[in-house]
Protein backbone atom coordinates (compact mmCIF):
# COMPACT_ATOMS: atom_id res chain seq x y z
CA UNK A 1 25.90 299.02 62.33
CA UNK A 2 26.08 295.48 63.37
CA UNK A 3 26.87 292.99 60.31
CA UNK A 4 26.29 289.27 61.30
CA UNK A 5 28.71 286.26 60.79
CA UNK A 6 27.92 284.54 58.01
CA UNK A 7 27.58 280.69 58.57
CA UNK A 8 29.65 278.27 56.43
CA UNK A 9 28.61 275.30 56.53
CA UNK A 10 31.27 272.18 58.02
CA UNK A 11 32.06 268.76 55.69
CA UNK A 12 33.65 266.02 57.83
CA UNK A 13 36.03 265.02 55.46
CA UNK A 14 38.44 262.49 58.22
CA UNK A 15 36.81 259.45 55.86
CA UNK A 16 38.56 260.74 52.73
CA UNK A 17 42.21 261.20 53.56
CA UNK A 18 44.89 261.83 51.12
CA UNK A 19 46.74 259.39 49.85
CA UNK A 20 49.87 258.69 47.22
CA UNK A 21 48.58 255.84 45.95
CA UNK A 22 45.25 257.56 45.08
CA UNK A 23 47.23 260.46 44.15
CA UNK A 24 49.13 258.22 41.25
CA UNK A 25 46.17 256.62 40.02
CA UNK A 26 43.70 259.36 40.10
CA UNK A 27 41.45 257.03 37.63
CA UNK A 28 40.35 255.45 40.55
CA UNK A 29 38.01 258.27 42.17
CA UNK A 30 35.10 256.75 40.30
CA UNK A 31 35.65 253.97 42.90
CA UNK A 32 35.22 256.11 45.66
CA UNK A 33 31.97 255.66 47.91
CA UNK A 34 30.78 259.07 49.76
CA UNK A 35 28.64 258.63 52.70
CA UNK A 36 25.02 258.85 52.36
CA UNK A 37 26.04 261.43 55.99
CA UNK A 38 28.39 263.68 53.68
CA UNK A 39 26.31 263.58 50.36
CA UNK A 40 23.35 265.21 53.06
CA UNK A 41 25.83 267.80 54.42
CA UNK A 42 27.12 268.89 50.52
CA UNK A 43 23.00 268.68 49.84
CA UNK A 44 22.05 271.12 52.41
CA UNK A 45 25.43 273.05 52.29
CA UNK A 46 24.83 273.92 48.69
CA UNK A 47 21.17 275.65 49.58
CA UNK A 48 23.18 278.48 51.70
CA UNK A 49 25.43 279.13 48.76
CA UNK A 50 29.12 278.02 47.48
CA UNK A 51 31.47 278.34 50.56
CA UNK A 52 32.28 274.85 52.64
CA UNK A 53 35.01 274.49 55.71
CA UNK A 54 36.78 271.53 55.27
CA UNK A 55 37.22 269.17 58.20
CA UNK A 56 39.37 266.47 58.72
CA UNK A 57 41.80 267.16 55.70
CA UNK A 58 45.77 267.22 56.04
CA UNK A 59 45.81 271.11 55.30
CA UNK A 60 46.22 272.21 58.45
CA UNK A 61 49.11 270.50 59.42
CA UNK A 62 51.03 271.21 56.22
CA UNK A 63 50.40 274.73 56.70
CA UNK A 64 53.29 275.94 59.79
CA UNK A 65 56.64 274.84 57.27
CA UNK A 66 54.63 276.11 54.19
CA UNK A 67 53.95 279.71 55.63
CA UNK A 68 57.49 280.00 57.23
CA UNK A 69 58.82 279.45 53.48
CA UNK A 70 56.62 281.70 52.30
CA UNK A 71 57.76 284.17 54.54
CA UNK A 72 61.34 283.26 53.66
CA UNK A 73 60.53 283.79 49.72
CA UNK A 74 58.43 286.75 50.32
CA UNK A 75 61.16 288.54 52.26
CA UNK A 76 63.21 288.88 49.26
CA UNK A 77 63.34 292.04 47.54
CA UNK A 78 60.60 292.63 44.65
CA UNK A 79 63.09 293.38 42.35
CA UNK A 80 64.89 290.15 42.98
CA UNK A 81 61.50 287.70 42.31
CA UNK A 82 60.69 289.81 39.74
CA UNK A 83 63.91 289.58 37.55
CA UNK A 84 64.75 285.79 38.62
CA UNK A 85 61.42 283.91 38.52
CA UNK A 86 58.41 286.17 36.60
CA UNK A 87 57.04 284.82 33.83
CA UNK A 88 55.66 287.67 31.62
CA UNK A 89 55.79 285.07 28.80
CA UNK A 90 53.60 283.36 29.90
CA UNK A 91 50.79 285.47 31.58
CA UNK A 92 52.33 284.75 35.19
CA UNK A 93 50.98 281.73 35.00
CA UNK A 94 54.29 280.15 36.68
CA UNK A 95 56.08 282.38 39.41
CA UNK A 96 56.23 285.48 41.16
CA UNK A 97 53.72 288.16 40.68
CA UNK A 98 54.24 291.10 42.15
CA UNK A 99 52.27 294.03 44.22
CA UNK A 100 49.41 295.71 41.70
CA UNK A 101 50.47 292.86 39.35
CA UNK A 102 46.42 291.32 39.13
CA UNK A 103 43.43 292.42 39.91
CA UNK A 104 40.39 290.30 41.35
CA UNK A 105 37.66 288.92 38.60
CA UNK A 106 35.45 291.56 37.60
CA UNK A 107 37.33 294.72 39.59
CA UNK A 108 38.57 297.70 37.81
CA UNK A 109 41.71 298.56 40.29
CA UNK A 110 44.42 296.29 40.86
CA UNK A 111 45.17 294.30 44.46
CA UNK A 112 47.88 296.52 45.16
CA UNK A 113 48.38 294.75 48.66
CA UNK A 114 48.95 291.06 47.41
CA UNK A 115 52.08 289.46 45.41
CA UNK A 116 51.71 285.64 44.78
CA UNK A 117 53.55 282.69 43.22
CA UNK A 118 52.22 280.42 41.17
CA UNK A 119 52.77 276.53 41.60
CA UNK A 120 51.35 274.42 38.96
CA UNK A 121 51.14 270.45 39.32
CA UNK A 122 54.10 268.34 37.77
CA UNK A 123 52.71 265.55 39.06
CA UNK A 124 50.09 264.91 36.45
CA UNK A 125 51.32 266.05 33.56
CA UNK A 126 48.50 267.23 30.74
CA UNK A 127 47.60 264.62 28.39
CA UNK A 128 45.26 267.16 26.80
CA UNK A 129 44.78 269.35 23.64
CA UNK A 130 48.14 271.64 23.49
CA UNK A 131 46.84 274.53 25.66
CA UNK A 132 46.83 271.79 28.47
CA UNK A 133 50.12 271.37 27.74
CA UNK A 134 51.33 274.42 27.31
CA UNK A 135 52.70 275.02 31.07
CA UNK A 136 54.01 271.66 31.64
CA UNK A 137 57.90 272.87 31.03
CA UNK A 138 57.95 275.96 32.46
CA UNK A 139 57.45 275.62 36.03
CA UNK A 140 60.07 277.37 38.65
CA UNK A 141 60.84 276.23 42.58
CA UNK A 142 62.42 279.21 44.44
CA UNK A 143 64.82 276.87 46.45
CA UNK A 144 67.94 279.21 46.30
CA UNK A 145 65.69 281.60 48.38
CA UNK A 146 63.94 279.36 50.29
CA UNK A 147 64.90 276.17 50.78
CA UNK A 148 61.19 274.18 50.91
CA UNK A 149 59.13 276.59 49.24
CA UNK A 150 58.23 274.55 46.68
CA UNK A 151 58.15 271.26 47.86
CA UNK A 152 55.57 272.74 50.50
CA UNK A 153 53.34 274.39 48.02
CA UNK A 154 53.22 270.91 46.09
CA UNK A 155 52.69 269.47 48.95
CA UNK A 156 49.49 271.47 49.43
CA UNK A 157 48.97 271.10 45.85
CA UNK A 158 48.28 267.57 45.96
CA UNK A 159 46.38 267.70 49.45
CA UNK A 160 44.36 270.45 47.69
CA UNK A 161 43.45 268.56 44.62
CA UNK A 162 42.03 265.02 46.06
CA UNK A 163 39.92 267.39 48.60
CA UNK A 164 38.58 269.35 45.28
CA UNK A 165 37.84 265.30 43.59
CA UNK A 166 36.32 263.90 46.50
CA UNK A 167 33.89 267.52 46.70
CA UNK A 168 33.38 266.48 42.60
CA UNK A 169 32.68 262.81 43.29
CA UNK A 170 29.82 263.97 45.61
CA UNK A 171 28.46 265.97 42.88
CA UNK A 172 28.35 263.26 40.45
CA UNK A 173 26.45 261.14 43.39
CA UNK A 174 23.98 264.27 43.33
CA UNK A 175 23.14 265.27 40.10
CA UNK A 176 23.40 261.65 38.11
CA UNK A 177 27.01 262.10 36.15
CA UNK A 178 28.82 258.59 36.26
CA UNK A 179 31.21 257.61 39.15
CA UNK A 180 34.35 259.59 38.08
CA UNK A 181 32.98 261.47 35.37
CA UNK A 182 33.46 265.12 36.42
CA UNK A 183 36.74 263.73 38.11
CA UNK A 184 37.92 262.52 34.73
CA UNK A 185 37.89 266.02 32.73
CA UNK A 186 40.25 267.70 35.73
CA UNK A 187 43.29 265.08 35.28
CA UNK A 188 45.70 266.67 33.23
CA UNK A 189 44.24 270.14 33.76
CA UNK A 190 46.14 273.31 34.42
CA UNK A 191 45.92 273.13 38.02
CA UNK A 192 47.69 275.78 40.21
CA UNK A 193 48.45 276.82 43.86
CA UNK A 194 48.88 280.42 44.64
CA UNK A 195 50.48 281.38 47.53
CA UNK A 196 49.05 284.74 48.40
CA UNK A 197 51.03 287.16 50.44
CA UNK A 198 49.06 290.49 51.67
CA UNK A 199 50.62 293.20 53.44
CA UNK A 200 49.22 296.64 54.23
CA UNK A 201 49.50 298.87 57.44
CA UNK A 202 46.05 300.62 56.34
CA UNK A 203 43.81 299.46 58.25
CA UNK A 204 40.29 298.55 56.98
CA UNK A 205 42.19 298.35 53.38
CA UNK A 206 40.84 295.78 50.58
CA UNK A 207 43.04 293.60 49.89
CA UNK A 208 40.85 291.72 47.18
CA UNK A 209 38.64 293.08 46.02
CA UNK A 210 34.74 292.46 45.38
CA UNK A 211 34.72 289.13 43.18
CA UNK A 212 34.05 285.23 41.41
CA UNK A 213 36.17 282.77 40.88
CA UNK A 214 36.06 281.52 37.30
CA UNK A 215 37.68 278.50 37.70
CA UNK A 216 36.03 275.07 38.81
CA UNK A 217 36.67 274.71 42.37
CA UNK A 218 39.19 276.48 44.82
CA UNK A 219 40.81 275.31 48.09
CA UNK A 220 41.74 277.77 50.21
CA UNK A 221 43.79 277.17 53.63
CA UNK A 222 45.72 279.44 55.58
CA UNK A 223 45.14 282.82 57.26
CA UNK A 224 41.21 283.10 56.71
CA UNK A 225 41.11 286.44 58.52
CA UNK A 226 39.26 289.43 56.54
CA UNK A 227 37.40 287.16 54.54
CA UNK A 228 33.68 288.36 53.78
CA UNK A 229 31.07 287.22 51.53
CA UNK A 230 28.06 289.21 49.99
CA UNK A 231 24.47 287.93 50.86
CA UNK A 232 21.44 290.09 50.21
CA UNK A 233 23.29 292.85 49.01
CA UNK A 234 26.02 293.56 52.50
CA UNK A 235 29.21 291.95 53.33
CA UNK A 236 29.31 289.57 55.97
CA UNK A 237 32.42 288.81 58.16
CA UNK A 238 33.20 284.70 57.40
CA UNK A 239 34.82 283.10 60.47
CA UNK A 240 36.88 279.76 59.30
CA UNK A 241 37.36 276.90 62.11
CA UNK A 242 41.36 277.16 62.41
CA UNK A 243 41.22 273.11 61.86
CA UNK A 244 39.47 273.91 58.95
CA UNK A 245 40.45 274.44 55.13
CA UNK A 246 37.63 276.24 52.75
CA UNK A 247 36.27 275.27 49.53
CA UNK A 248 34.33 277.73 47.36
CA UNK A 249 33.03 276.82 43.54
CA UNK A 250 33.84 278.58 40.90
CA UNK A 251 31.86 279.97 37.63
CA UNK A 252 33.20 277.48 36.00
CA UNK A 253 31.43 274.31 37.28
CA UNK A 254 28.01 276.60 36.89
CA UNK A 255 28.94 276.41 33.04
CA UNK A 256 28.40 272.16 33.00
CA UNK A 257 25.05 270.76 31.83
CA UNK A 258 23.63 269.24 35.29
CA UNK A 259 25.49 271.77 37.78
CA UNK A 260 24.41 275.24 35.91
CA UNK A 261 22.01 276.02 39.02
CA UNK A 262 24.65 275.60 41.69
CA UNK A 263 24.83 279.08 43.19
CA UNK A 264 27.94 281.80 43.72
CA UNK A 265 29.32 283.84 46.50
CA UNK A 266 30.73 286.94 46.19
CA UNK A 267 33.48 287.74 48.16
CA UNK A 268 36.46 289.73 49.03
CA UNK A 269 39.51 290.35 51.63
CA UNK A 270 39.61 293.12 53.84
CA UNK A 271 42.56 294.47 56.24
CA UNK A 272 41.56 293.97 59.71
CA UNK A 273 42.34 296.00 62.92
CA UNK A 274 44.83 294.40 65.51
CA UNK A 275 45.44 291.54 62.60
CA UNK A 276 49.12 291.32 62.55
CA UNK A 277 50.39 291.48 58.89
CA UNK A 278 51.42 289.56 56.79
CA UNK A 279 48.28 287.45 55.40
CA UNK A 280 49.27 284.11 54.04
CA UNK A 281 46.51 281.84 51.56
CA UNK A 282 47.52 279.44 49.62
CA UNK A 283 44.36 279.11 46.93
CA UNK A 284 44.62 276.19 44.86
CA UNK A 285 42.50 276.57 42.06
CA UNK A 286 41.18 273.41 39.86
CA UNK A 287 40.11 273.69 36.14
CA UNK A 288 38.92 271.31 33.73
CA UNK A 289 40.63 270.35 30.28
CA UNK A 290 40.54 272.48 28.00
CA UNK A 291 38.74 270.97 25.10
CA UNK A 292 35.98 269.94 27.54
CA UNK A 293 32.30 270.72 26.58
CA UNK A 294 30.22 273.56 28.24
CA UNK A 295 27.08 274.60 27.96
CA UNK A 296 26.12 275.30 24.60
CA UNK A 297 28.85 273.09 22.91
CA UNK A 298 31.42 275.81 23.92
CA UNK A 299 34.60 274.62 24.77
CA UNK A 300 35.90 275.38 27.97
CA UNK A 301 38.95 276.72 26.94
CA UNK A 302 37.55 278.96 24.51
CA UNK A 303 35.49 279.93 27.24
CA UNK A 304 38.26 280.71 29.78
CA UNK A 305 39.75 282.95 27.03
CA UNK A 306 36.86 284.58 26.95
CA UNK A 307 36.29 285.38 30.49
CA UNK A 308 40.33 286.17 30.85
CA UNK A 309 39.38 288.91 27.91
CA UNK A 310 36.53 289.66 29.82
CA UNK A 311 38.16 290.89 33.18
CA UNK A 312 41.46 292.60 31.11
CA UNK A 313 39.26 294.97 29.23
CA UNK A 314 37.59 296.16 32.23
């Protein structure tokens, strides 16, 4: 049976480039004017559901040096990450994560195709309650196995980040929050990139499996192949411009006063026939302080907790 391409829609983002400067002073995104052309696209983009491609960013181009270090890292043995840079401490929230070592939100069976590392962001340090904190010291680069890794995840990182604030910044133009408001409660934040590595010679495998993401907003660039979302009850093939990055919202930012109706995508990765292997993402995912208030007064840390609990019990 035939399954249809799903549609995402396109955001011309070539207005918006990254910059250091904006970078250090992140205070002034409530300064930032979006286009009454882009605040349309988001508008009618957000109707069809949470996925957007992302034109006009500096993703692409970062992406060649940051997937041959990848490669370089990943071709180390398991045991070697594993001993030298996990950090079962701290929930892997820093490192190398090996095969079967997570499982997608909301699945019962680990991805046992997929290692990752986790970057987090030491360029803006939490200023936050203490679980913001909490990761600031104990972030790893892999440089004695491959020379670049890291600063070509941070690199992304950063990239990754302004295109998440300038996606927020149209929201608060939406839905009435003041200039820099939403932008405001992500500084400081446990932000992460994840450098996903998938390999499997079965084909048709799933590599992700069926899923949300909890966190606020994600950035995804890289190989898009095998990517499909669930509308009306089937999976749908998603084909991603190759001069395009992807941005997808997250539970999370359903769980603020204002954006609660903003609709979800299921989604998952699947092996694909003729696709050579390996399958590099790097997914960087944005969160909001901790001690930020959800709906109901709940805090949002208390409320990622809960979630986290949520998905381990399963």
């Amino acid at each position: 049976m035939y399954t249809p391409i799903h549609q995402i829609p396109t955001l011309d983002l070539s207005d918006y480039a990254y910059s250091p400067e904006a970078h250090r002073d992140p205070f002034s995104y409530g300064a930032l004017k979006p286009s009454a052309a882009l605040l349309d696209a988001v508008r009618a983009g957000l109707k069809t559901g949470d996925f957007f491609q992302l034109f006009g960013t500096g993703l692409p181009t970062r992406l060649p040096g940051a997937r041959r270090a990848a490669i370089a890292l990943f071709d180390h043995p398991e045991e070697t990450l594993e001993a030298g840079y996990g950090h079962p401490e701290a929930h892997r929230q820093r490192g190398f994560s090996p095969f079967g070592g997570e499982r997608a939100v909301g699945v019962d069976e680990v991805d046992i195709y997929r290692q990752f590392w986790m970057t987090g962001n030491l360029d803006e340090r939490a200023h936050g309650a203490a679980e913001d904190r909490r990761y600031d010291d104990i972030d790893v680069d892999p440089d004695a196995l491959s020379p670049g890794f890291g600063q070509g995840a941070r690199g992304i990182l950063r990239e990754a980040q302004h295109v998440a604030r300038v996606a927020l910044r149209c929201f608060e133009e939406l839905f009435g929050f003041t200039p820099g408001e939403l932008i405001a409660k992500t500084i400081g934040a446990d932000t992460v990139t994840r450098t996903l590595f998938y390999r499997s010679t079965k084909l048709n495998a799933t590599l992700a499996g069926e899923h949300d993401d909890i966190n606020l907003i994600t950035i995804l660039s890289g190989d898009m192949w095998g990517l499909e979302v669930l509308v009306n009850g089937e999976f749908h093939p998603v084909l991603v411009r190759p001069d395009c990055a992807l941005l997808n919202l997250g539970e999370m930012l359903n769980q603020i006063k204002g954006l609660e109706h903003l609709g979800r995508i299921r989604h998952r990765v699947m092996a694909r026939p003729g696709v050579h292997n390996p399958r590099i993402q790097f997914a960087t995912f944005v969160h909001l302080l901790r001690d930020t208030p959800l709906l109901n007064d709940v805090r949002c840390g208390d409320w990622f907790a809960e979630r986290i609990r949520a998905i381990q019990a399963r």
